[in-house]
Protein backbone atom coordinates (compact mmCIF):
# COMPACT_ATOMS: atom_id res chain seq x y z
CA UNK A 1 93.57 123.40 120.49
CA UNK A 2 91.44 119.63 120.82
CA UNK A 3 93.17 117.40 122.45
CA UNK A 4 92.24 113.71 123.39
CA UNK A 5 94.39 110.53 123.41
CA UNK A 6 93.02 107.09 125.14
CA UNK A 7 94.10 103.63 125.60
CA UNK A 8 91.88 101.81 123.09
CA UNK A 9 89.85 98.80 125.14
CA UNK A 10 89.59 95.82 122.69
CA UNK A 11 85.23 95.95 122.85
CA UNK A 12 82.54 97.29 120.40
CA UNK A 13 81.17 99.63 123.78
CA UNK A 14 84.31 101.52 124.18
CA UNK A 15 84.22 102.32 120.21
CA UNK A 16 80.90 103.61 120.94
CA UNK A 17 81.91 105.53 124.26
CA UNK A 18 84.79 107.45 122.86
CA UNK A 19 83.22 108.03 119.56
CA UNK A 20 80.56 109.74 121.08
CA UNK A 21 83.32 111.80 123.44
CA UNK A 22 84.95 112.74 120.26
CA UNK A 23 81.35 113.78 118.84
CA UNK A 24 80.61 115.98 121.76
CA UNK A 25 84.58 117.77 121.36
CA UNK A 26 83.43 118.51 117.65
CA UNK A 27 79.52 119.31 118.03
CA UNK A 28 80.47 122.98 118.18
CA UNK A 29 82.46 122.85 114.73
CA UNK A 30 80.95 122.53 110.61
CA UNK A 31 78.36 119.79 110.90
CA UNK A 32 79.76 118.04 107.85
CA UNK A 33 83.27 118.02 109.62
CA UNK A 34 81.75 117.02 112.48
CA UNK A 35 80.22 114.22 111.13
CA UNK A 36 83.47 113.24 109.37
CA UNK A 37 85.22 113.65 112.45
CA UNK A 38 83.28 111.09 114.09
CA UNK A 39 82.95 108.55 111.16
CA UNK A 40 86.18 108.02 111.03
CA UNK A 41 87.30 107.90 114.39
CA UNK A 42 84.79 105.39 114.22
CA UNK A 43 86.72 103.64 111.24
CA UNK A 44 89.37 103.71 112.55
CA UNK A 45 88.94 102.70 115.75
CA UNK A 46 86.63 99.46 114.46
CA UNK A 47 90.17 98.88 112.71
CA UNK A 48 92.10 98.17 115.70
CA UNK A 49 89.55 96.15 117.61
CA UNK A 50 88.57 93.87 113.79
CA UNK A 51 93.09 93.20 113.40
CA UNK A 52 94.86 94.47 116.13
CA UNK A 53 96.74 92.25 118.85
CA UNK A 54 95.49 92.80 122.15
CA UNK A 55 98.11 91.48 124.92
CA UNK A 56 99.04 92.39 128.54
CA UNK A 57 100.74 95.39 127.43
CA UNK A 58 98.05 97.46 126.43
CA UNK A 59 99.03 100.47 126.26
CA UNK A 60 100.68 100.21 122.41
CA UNK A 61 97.05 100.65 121.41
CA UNK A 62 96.50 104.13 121.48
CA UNK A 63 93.80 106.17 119.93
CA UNK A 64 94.48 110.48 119.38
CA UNK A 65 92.28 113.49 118.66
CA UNK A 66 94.18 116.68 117.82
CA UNK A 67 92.90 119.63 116.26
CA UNK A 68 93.40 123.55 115.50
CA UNK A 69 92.32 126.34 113.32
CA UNK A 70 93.99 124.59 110.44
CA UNK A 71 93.35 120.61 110.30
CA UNK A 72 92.07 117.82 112.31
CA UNK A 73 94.43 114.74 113.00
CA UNK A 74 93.18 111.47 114.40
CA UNK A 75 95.60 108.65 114.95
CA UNK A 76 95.30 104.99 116.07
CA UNK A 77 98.42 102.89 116.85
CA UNK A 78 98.29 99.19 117.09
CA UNK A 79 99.99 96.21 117.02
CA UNK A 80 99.50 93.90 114.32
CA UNK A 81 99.83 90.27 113.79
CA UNK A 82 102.69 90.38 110.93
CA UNK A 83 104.81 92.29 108.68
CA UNK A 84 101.95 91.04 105.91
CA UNK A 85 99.39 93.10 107.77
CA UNK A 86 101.41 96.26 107.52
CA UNK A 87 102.18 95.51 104.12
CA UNK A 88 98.43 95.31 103.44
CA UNK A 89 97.68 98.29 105.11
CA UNK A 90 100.66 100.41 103.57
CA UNK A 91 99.43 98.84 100.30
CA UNK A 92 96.49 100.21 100.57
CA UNK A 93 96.57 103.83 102.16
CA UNK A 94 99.42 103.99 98.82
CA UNK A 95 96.77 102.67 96.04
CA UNK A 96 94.65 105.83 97.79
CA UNK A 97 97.01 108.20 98.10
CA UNK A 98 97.92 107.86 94.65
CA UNK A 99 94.87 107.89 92.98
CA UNK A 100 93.05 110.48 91.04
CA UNK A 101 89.52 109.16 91.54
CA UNK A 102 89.00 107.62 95.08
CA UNK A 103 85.25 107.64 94.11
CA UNK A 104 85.77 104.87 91.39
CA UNK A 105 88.46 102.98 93.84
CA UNK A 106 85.35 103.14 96.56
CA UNK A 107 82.88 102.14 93.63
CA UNK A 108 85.17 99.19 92.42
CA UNK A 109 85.77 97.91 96.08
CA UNK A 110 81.94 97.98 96.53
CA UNK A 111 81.47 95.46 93.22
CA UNK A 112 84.02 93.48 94.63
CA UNK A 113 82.58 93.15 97.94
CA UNK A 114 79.16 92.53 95.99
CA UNK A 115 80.67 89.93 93.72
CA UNK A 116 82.62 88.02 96.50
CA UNK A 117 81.87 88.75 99.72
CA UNK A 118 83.75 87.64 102.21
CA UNK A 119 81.98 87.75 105.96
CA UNK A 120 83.60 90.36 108.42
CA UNK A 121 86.14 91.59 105.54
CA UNK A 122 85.00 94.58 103.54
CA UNK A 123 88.26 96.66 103.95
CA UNK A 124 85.84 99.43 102.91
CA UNK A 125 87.08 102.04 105.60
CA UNK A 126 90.20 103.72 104.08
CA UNK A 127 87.97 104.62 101.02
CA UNK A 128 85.15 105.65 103.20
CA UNK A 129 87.42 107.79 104.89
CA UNK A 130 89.50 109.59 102.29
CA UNK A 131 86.34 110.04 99.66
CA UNK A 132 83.38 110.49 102.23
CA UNK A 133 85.36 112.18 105.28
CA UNK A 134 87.93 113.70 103.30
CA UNK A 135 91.01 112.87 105.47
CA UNK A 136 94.26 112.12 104.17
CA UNK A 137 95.35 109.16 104.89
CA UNK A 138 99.20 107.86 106.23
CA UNK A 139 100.99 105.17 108.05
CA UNK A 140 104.11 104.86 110.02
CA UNK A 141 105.22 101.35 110.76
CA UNK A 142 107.99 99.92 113.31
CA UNK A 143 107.78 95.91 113.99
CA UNK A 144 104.58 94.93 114.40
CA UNK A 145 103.13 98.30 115.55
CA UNK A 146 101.64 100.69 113.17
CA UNK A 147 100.64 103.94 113.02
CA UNK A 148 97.58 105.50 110.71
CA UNK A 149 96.88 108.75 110.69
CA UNK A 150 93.77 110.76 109.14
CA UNK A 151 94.48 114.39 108.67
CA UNK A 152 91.81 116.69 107.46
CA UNK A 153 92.62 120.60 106.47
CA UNK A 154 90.20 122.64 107.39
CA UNK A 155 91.36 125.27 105.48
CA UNK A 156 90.31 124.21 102.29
């Protein structure tokens, strides 16, 4: 059994840091899982630091590695700016979770960003990490704290 869980620092360094810590937990596993592994704690992680609200109380932002023989689950909690965020995000992981094709979703999101770019927005990071990383994605929300979490069977 992994285990890792950290107080998420609101910088671009400590995104780097822990990313490679989680790296060096999975180097020994599948290099493609590995590398999934580590993209999207990245993703994630960039997540909380791009919308989260950083305040005195700290410690609601909370980034967690677990993993066994069967899956891997990475979690970031956060607090949020409104109920409209969460809605966004819930939105979002549900348009994914009930799709048949993430691949054209990605695709799609990609023309859109093409077509209309808008600078430091590509909300490209729950496709990346359901199609390319193959994590499933879901949220649990309370207030203005939420709760994503990317699980990835290994046994499939």
């Amino acid at each position: 059994m992994i285990e890792l869980k950290k107080t998420i620092k609101q910088n671009n360094l400590f995104i780097d840091e822990l990313t490679e810590e989680v790296g060096e937990i999975v180097k020994n596993t599948n290099s493609e899982i590995a590398h999934a592994t580590v993209m999207v704690s990245h993703e994630l992680l960039e997540n909380v630091i791009k919308y989260g609200i950083f305040n005195d109380d700290q410690n609601l932002n909370v980034f967690q590695l677990e993993s066994d023989n069967n899956s891997i689950k990475i979690s970031v909690t956060n607090v949020v700016q409104s109920e409209k965020d969460i809605d966004n995000i819930v939105k979002r992981i549900s348009t994914i979770n009930q799709s048949n094709n993430v691949l054209d979703l990605y695709q799609k999101r990609l023309l859109e960003i093409k077509n209309n770019r808008v600078q430091g927005e590509s909300k490209l990071g729950f496709y990346k990490i359901n199609y390319e990383g193959k994590f499933k994605l879901q949220s649990y929300h309370k207030n203005n704290i939420i709760t994503i979490v990317a699980i990835r069977n290994l046994k499939e």
